[in-house]
C-alpha atoms as a PDB file:
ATOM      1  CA  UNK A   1      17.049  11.102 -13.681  1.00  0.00           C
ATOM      2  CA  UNK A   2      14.262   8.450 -14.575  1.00  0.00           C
ATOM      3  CA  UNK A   3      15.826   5.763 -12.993  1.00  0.00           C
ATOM      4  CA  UNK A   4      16.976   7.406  -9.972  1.00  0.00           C
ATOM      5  CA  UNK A   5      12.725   8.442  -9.871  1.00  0.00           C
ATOM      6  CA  UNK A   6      11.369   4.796  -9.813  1.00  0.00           C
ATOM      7  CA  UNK A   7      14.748   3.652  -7.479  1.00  0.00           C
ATOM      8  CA  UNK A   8      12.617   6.092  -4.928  1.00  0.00           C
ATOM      9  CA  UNK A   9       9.814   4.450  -5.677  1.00  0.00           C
ATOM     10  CA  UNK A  10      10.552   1.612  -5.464  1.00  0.00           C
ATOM     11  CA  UNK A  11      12.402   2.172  -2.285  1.00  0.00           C
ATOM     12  CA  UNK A  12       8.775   3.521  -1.002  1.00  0.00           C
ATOM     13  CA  UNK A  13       7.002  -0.352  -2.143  1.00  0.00           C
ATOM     14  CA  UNK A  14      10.047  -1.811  -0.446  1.00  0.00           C
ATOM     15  CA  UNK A  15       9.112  -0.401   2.893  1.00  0.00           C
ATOM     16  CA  UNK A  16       5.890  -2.352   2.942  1.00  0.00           C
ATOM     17  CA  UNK A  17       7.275  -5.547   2.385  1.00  0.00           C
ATOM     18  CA  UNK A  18       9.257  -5.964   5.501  1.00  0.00           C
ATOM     19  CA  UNK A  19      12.939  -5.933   6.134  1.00  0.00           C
ATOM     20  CA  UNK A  20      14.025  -9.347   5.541  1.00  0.00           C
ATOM     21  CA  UNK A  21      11.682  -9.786   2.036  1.00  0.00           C
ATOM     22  CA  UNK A  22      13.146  -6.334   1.118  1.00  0.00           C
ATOM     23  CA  UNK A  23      16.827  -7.354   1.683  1.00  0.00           C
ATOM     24  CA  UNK A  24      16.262  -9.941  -0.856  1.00  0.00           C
ATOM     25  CA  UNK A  25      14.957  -8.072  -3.303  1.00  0.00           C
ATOM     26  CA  UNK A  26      17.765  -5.840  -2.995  1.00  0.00           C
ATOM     27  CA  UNK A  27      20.283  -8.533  -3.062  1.00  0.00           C
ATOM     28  CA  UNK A  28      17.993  -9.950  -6.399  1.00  0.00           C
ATOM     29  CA  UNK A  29      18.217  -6.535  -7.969  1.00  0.00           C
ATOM     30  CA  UNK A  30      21.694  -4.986  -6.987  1.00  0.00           C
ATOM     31  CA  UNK A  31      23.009  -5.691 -11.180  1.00  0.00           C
ATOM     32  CA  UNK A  32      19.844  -4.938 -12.204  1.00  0.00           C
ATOM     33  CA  UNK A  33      18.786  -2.020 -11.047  1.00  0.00           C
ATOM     34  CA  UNK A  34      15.597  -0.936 -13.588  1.00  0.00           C
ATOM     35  CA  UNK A  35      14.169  -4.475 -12.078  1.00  0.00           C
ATOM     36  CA  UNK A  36      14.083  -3.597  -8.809  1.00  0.00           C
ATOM     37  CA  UNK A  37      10.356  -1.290  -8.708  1.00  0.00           C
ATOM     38  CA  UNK A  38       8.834  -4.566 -10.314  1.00  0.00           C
ATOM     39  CA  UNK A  39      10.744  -6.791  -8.116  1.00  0.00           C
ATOM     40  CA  UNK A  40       9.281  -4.616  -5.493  1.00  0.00           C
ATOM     41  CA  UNK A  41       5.242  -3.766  -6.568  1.00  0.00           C
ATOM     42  CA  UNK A  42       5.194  -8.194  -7.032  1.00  0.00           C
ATOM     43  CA  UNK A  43       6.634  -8.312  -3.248  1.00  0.00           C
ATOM     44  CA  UNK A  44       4.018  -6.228  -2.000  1.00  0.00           C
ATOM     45  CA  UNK A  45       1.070  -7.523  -4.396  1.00  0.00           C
ATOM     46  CA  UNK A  46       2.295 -10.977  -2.706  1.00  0.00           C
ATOM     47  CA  UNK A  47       2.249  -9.818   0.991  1.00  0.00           C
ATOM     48  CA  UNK A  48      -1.529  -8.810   0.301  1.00  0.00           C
ATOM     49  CA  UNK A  49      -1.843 -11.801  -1.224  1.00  0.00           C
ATOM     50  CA  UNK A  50      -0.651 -14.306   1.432  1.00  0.00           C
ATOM     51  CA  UNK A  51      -2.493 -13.472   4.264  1.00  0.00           C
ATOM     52  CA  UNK A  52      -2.239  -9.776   4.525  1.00  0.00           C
ATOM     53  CA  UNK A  53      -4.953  -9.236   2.068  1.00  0.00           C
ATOM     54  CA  UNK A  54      -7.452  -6.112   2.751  1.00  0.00           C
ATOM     55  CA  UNK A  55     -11.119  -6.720   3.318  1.00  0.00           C
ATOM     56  CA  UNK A  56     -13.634  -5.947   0.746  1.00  0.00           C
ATOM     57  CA  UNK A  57     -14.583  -2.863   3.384  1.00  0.00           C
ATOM     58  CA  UNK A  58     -10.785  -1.508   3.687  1.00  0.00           C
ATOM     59  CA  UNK A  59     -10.620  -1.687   0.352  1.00  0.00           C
ATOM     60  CA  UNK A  60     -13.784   0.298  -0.370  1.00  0.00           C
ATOM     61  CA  UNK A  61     -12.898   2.882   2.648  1.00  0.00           C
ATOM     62  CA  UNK A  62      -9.165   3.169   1.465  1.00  0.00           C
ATOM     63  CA  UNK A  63     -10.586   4.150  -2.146  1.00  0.00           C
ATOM     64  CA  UNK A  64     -13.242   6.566  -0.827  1.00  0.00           C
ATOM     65  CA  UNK A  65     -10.408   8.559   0.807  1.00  0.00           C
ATOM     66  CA  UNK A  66      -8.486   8.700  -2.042  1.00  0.00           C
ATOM     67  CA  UNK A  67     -11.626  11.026  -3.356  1.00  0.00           C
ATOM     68  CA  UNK A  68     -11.054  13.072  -0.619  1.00  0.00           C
ATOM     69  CA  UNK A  69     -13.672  11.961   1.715  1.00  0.00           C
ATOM     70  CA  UNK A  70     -13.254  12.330   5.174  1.00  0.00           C
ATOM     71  CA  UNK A  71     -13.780   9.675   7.810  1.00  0.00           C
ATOM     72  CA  UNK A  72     -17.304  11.436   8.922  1.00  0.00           C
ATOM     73  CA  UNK A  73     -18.221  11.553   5.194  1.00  0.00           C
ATOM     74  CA  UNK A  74     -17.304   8.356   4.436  1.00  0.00           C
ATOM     75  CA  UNK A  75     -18.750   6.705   7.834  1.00  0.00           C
ATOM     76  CA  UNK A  76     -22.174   9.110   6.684  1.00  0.00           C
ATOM     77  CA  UNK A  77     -21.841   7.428   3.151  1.00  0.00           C
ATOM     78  CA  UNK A  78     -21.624   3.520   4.385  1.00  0.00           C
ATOM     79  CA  UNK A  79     -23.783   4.155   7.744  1.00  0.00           C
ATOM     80  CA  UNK A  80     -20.874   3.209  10.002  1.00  0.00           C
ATOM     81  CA  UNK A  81     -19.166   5.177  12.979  1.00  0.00           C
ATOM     82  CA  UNK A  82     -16.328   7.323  12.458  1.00  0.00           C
ATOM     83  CA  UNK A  83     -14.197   4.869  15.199  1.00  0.00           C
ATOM     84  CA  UNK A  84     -15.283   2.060  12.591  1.00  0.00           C
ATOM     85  CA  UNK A  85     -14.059   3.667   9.546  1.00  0.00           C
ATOM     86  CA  UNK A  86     -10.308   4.642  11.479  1.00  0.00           C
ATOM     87  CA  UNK A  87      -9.867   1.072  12.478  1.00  0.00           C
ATOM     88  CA  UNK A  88     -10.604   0.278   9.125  1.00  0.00           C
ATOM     89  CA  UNK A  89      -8.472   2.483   7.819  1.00  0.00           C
ATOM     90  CA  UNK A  90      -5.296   1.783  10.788  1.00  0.00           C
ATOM     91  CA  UNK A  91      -6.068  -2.014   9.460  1.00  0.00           C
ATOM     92  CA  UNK A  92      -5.627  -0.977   5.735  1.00  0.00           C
ATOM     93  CA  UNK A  93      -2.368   1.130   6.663  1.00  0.00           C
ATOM     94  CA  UNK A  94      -1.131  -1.822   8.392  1.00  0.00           C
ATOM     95  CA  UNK A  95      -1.448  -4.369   5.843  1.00  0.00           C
ATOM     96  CA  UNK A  96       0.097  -2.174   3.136  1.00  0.00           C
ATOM     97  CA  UNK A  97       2.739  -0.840   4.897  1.00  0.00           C
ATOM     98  CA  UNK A  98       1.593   2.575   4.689  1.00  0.00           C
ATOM     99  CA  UNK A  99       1.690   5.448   7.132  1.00  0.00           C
ATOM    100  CA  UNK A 100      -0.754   7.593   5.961  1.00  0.00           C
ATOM    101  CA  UNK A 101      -4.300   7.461   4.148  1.00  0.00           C
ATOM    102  CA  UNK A 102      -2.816   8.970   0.718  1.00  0.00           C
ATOM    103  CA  UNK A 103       0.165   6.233   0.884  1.00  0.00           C
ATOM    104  CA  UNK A 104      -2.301   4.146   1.702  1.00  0.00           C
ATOM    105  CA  UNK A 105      -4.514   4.887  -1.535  1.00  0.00           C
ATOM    106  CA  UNK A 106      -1.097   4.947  -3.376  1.00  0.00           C
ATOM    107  CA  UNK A 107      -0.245   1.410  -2.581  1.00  0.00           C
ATOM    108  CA  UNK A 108      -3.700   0.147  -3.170  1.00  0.00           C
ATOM    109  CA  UNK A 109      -3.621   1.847  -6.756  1.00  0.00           C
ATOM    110  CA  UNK A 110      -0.312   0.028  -7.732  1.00  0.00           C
ATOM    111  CA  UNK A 111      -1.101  -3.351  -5.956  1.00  0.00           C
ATOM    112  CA  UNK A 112      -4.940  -3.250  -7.751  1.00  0.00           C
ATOM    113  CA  UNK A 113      -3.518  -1.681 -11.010  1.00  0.00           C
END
């Protein structure tokens, strides 16, 4: 059941790397299946890397809602607008492939990690 687990997970890294970059992996992987969630977490780590990479301030804004702030807390907390902090956020998402804050936190902790 393990490696079916981190197959998912992977699967989940794999979606922010973009079709084509994923299909390699895949292709890379196919014999070796227990490679393919490391295959996949150095795809992503490299997407950030090459010109994807999230600001110092969607960074930051991405971690603060991981503690559960809200937008209005967190705009309150770095004396920016609400609007800011969602396009901050919608940035973040973007960049990482994510579709939701806490995938969004979840891909910053395994890229940063």
């Amino acid at each position: 059941k393990a490696p079916r687990d981190s197959q998912f997970a992977a699967i989940s890294v794999l979606g922010g790397v973009g079709t084509v970059r994923a299909r390699e992996i895949l292709g890379r992987t196919s014999r070796r299946p227990d490679q393919l969630g490391v295959a996949a977490r150095r795809a992503l780590a490299g997407r950030i890397a090459a010109g994807n990479e999230l600001s110092e301030r969607e960074i930051e804004i991405v971690q603060l809602t991981r503690e559960g702030l809200t937008n209005r807390e967190i705009a309150g907390r770095l004396t920016l607008s609400p609007h800011t902090i969602a396009r901050h956020l919608a940035n973040a998402r973007m960049k990482l492939g994510a579709s939701n804050r806490a995938e969004a936190a979840a891909k910053l902790e395994r890229v940063v990690s």
